[in-house]
Protein backbone atom coordinates (compact mmCIF):
# COMPACT_ATOMS: atom_id res chain seq x y z
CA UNK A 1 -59.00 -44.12 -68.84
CA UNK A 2 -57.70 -44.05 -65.05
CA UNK A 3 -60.03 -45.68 -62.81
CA UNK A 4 -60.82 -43.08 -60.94
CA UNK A 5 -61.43 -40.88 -64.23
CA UNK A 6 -63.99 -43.92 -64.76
CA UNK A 7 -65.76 -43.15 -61.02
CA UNK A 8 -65.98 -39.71 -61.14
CA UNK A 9 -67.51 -39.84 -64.74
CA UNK A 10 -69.69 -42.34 -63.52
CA UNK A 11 -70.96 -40.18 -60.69
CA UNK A 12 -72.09 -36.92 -63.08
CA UNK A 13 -73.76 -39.38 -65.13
CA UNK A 14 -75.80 -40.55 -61.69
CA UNK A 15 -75.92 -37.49 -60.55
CA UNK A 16 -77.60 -35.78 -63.86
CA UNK A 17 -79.71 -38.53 -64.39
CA UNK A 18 -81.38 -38.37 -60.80
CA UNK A 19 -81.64 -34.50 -61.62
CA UNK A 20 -83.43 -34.53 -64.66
CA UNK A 21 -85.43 -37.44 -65.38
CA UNK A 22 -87.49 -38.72 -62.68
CA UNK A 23 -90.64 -38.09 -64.45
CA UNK A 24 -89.62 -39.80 -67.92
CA UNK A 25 -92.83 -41.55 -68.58
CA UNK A 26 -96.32 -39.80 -69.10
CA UNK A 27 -97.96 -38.69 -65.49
CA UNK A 28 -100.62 -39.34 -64.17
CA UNK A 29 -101.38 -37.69 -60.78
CA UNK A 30 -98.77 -35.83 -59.17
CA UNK A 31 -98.05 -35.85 -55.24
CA UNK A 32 -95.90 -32.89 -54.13
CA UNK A 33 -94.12 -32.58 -50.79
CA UNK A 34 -92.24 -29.48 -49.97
CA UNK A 35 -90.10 -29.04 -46.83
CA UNK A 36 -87.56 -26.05 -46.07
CA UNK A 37 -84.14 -25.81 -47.35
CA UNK A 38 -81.93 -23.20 -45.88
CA UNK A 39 -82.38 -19.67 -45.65
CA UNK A 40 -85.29 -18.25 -48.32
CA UNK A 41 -85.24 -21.53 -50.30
CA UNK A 42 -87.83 -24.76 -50.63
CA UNK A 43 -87.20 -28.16 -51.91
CA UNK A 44 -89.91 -29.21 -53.98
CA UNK A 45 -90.06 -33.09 -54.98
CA UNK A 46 -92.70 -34.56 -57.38
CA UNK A 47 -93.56 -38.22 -57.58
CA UNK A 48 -96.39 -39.71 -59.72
CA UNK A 49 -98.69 -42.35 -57.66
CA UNK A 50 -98.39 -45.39 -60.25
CA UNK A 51 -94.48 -44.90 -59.76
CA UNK A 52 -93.87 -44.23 -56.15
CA UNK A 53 -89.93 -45.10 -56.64
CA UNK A 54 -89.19 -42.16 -58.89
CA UNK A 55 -89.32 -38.46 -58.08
CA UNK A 56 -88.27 -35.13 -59.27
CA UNK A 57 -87.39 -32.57 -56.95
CA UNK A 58 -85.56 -29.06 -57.01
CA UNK A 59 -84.54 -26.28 -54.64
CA UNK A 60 -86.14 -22.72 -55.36
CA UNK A 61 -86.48 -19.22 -53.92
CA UNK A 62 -89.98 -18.82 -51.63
CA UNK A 63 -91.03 -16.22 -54.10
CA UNK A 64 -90.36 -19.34 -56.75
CA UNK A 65 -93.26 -21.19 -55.97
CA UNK A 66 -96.13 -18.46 -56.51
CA UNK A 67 -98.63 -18.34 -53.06
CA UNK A 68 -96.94 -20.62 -50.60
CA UNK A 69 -97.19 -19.24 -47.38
CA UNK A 70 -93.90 -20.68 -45.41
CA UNK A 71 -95.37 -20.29 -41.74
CA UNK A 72 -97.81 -22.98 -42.85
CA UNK A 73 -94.60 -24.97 -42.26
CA UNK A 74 -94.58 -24.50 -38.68
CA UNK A 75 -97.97 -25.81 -37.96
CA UNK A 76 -99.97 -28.80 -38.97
CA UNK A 77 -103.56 -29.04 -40.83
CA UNK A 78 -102.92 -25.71 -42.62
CA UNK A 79 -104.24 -25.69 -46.30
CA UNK A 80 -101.63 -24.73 -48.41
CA UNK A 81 -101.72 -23.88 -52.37
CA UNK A 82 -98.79 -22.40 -54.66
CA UNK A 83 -98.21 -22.57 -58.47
CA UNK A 84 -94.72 -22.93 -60.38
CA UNK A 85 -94.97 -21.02 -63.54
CA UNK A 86 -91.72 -21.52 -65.99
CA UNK A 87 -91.66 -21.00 -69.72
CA UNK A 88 -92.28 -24.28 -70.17
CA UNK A 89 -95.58 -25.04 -68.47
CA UNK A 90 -97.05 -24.56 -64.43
CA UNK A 91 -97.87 -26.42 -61.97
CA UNK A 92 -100.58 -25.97 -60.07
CA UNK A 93 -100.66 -27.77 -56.21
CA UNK A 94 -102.88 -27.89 -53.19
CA UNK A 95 -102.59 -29.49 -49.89
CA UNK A 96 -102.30 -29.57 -45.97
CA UNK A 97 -99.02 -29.26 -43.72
CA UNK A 98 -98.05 -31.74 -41.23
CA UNK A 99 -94.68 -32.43 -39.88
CA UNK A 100 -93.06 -29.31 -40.94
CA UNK A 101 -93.79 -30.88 -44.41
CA UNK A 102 -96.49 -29.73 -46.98
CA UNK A 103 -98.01 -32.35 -49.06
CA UNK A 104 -100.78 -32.68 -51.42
CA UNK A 105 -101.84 -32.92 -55.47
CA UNK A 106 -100.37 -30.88 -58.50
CA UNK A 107 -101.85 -30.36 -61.40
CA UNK A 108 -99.59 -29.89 -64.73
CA UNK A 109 -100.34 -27.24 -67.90
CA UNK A 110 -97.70 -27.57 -70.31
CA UNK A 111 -97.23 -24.67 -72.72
CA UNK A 112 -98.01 -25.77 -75.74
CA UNK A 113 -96.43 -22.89 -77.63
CA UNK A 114 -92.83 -24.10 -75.94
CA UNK A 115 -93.80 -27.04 -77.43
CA UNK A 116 -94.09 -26.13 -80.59
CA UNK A 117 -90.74 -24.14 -80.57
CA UNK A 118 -88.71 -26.91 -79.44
CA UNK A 119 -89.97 -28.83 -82.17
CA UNK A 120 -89.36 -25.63 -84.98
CA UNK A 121 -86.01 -25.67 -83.21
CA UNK A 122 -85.56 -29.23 -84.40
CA UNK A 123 -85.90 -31.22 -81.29
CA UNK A 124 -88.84 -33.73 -80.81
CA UNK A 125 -92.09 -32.72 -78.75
CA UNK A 126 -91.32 -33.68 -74.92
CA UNK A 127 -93.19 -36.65 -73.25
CA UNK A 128 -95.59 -35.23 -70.25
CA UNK A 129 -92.71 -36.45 -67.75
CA UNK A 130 -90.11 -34.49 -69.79
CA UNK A 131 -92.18 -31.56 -69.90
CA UNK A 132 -92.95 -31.36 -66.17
CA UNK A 133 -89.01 -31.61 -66.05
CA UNK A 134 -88.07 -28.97 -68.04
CA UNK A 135 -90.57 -26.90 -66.06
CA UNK A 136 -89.02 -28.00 -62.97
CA UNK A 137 -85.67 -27.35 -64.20
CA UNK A 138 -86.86 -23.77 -65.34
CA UNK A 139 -85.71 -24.55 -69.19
CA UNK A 140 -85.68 -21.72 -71.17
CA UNK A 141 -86.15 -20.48 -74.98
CA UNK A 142 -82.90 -18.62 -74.46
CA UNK A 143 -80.27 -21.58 -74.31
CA UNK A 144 -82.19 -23.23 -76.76
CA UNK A 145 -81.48 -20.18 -79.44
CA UNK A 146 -78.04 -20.18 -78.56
CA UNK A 147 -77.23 -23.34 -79.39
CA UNK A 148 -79.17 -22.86 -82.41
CA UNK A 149 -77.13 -19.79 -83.54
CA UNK A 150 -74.25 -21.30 -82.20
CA UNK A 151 -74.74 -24.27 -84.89
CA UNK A 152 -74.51 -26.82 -81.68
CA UNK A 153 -76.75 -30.30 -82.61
CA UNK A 154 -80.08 -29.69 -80.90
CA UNK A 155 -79.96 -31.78 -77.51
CA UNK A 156 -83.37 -34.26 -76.81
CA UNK A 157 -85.66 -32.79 -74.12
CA UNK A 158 -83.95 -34.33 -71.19
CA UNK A 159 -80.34 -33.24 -72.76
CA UNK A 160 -81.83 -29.95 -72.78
CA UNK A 161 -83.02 -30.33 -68.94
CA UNK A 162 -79.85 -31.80 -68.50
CA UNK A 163 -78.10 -28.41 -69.33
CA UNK A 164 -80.77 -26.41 -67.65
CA UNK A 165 -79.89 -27.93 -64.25
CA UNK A 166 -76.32 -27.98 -64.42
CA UNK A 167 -76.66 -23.80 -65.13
CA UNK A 168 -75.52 -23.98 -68.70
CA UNK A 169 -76.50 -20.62 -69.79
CA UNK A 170 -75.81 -18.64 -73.29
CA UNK A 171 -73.48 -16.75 -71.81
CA UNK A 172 -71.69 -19.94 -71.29
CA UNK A 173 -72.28 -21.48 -74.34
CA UNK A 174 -70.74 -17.76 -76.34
CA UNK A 175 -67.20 -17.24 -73.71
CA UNK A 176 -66.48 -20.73 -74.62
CA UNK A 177 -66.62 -20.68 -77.62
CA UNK A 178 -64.51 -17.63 -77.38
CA UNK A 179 -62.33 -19.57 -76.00
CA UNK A 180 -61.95 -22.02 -78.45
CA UNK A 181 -64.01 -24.58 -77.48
CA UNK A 182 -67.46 -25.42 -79.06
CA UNK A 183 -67.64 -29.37 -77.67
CA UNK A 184 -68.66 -31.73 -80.88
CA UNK A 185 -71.37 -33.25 -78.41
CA UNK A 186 -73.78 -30.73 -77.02
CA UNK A 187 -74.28 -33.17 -74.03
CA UNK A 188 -70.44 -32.33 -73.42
CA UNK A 189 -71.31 -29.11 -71.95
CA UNK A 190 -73.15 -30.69 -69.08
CA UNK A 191 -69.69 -32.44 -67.97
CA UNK A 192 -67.62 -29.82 -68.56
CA UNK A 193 -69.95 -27.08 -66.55
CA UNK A 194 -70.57 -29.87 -63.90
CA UNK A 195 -66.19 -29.71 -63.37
CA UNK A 196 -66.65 -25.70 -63.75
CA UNK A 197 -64.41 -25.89 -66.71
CA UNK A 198 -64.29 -21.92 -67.43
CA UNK A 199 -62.76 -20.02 -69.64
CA UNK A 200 -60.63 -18.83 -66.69
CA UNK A 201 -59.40 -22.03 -65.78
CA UNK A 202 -59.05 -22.23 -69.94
CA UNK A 203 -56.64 -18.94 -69.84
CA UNK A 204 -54.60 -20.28 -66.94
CA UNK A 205 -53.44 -23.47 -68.78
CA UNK A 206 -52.78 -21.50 -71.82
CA UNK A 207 -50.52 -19.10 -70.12
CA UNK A 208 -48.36 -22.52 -68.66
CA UNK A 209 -48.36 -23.36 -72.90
CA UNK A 210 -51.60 -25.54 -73.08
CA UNK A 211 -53.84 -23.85 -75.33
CA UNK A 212 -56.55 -25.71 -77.33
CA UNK A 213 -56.19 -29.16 -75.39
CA UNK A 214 -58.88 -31.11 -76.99
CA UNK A 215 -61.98 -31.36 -74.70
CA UNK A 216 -61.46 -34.48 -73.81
CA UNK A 217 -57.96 -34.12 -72.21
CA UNK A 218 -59.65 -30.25 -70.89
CA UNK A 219 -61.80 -32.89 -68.72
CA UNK A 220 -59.29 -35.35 -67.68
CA UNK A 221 -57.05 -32.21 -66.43
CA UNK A 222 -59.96 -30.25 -64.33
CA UNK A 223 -61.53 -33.72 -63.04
CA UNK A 224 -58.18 -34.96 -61.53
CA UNK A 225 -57.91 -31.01 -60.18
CA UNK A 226 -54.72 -30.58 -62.65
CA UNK A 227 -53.55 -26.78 -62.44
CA UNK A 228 -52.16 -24.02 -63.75
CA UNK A 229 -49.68 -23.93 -60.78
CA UNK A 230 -49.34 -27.63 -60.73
CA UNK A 231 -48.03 -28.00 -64.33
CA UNK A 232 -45.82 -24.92 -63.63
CA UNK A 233 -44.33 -26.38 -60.43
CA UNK A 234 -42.93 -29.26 -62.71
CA UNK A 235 -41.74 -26.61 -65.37
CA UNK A 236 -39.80 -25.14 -62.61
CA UNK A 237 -38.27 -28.32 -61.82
CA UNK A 238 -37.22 -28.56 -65.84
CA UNK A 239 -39.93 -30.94 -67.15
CA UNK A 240 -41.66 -28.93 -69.50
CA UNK A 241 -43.94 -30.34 -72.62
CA UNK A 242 -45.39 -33.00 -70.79
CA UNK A 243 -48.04 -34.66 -72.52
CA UNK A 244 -51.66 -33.99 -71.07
CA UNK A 245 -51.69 -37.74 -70.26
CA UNK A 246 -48.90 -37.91 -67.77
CA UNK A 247 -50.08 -34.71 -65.94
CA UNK A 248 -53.10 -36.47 -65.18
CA UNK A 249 -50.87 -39.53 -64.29
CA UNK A 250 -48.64 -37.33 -61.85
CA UNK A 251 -51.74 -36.14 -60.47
CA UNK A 252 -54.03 -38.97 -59.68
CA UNK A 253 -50.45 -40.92 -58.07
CA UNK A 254 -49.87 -37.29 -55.93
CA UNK A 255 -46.38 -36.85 -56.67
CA UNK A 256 -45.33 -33.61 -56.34
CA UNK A 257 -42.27 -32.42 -58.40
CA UNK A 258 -40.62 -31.00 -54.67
CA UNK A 259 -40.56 -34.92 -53.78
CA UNK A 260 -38.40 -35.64 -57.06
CA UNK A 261 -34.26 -35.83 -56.65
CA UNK A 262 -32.40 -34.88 -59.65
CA UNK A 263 -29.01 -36.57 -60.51
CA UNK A 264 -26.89 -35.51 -63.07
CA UNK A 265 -28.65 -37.77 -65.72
CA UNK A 266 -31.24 -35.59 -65.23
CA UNK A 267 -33.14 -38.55 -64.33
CA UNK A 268 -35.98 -38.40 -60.99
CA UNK A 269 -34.24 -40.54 -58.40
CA UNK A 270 -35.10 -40.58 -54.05
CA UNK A 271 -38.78 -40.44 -54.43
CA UNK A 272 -40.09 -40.79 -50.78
CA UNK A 273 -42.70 -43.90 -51.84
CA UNK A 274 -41.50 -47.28 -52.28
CA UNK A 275 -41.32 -48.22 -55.70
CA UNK A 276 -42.02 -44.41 -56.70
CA UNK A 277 -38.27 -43.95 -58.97
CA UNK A 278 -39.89 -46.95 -61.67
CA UNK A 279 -43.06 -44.83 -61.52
CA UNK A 280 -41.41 -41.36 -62.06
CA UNK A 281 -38.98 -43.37 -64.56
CA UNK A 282 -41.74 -44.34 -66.75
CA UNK A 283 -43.36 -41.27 -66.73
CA UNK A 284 -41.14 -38.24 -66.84
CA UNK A 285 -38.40 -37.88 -69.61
């Protein structure tokens, strides 16, 4: 895999993992903080006190977090109490502003009822930590049916909060499979919403002749930012039925088919990088 393939894989990984699982072991007592974050929105971040290193923290709606009174933002020493309520569980906090900050205590209330339907479903009961995830995240019964009656393998609880936050809905799930693509992983449909692989991006490389790439070369092509329009500027030029492989090649060098000269060999010759012809050699036909 290219090396930069390798970073930016690397990153979602990072990047999910912060997201969903800063709460992975039982807790014990929560500490909230909540601050503003752009027009009608609050970040909320959890941390338990025995592990002061690792938090878990979304953005939501004011209305989001049931009884929080934003002007108590403005001042300090106000009392302040809200409640999340999700489908998997609530949380229930209380505190005092200071420094245009909220903080305080949460107490969590799983459902047990979700629970017991993710385990019916055929994934295992959530930790505490998990849970209070997946209510963070806002998991829902709904994605979990549809990958049910979509036959996808049933995800763990932090795959499935994993999804959740990346906005992998049903609706997803059913167009891309309408598409054509129903990823052998489940997991793979965190990486490919986290590129915004959609089935319009899916119709544009069919209509330059790339239909059903395999998911894995699907990735390759929207994480490099491969195009419709960029494959057919090299049709244009007369290289057509290149492999998925070298348009991610052509890509991640940036040559452009206008900076290719064309002798009568038909081979690319006056590339305006030194040392770009041997490039272009080995990779075009």
């Amino acid at each position: 895999m290219h090396r930069s393939l390798a970073f930016f894989f690397a990153l979602i990984l990072a990047t999910v993992s912060i997201a969903t699982t800063g709460l992975a072991a039982d807790a014990d007592i929560l500490r909230f903080e909540v601050s503003n974050s752009g027009k009608d929105r609050l970040q909320l971040a959890l941390r338990r006190n025995q592990a002061p290193g690792r938090t878990s923290g979304s953005t939501f709606e004011v209305r989001g977090l049931a009884g929080f009174d934003r002007a108590a933002l403005t001042r300090d020493g106000v009392p302040v109490r809200f409640a999340l309520v999700r489908e998997p569980g609530r949380l229930d906090c209380s505190g005092r502003s200071e420094g245009r900050r909220a903080r305080g205590n949460c107490r969590f209330t799983g459902d047990p009822a979700f629970a017991s339907f993710l385990v019916a479903a055929g994934m295992r009961r959530p930790t505490e930590g998990e849970w209070i995830d997946l209510t963070m995240v806002g998991a829902k019964r709904s994605l979990v049916e549809a990958l049910r009656q979509g036959r996808y393998a049933m995800p763990s609880p932090r795959g499935l909060a994993g999804l959740t936050a990346l906005n992998v809905t049903p609706d997803y799930i059913r167009t891309m499979a309408a598409s054509g693509y129903r990823p052998r992983r489940t997991e793979d449909f965190i990486t490919l919403k986290a590129l915004d692989v959609s089935p319009a991006y899916i119709a544009s490389l069919k209509r330059v002749g790339y239909d059903r790439v395999p998911v894995e070369e699907l990735i390759q092509l929207k994480a490099l930012g491969v195009t419709a329009e960029f494959i057919a500027s090299y049709q244009r030029r007369g290289y057509r039925n290149l492999s998925v492989s070298r348009l991610v090649q052509l890509k991640a060098l940036g040559i452009l088919p206008e900076e290719i000269g064309r002798s009568g060999s038909r081979r690319p010759v006056a590339m305006t990088s030194e040392g770009a012809p041997a490039i272009m050699s080995a990779l075009l036909p």
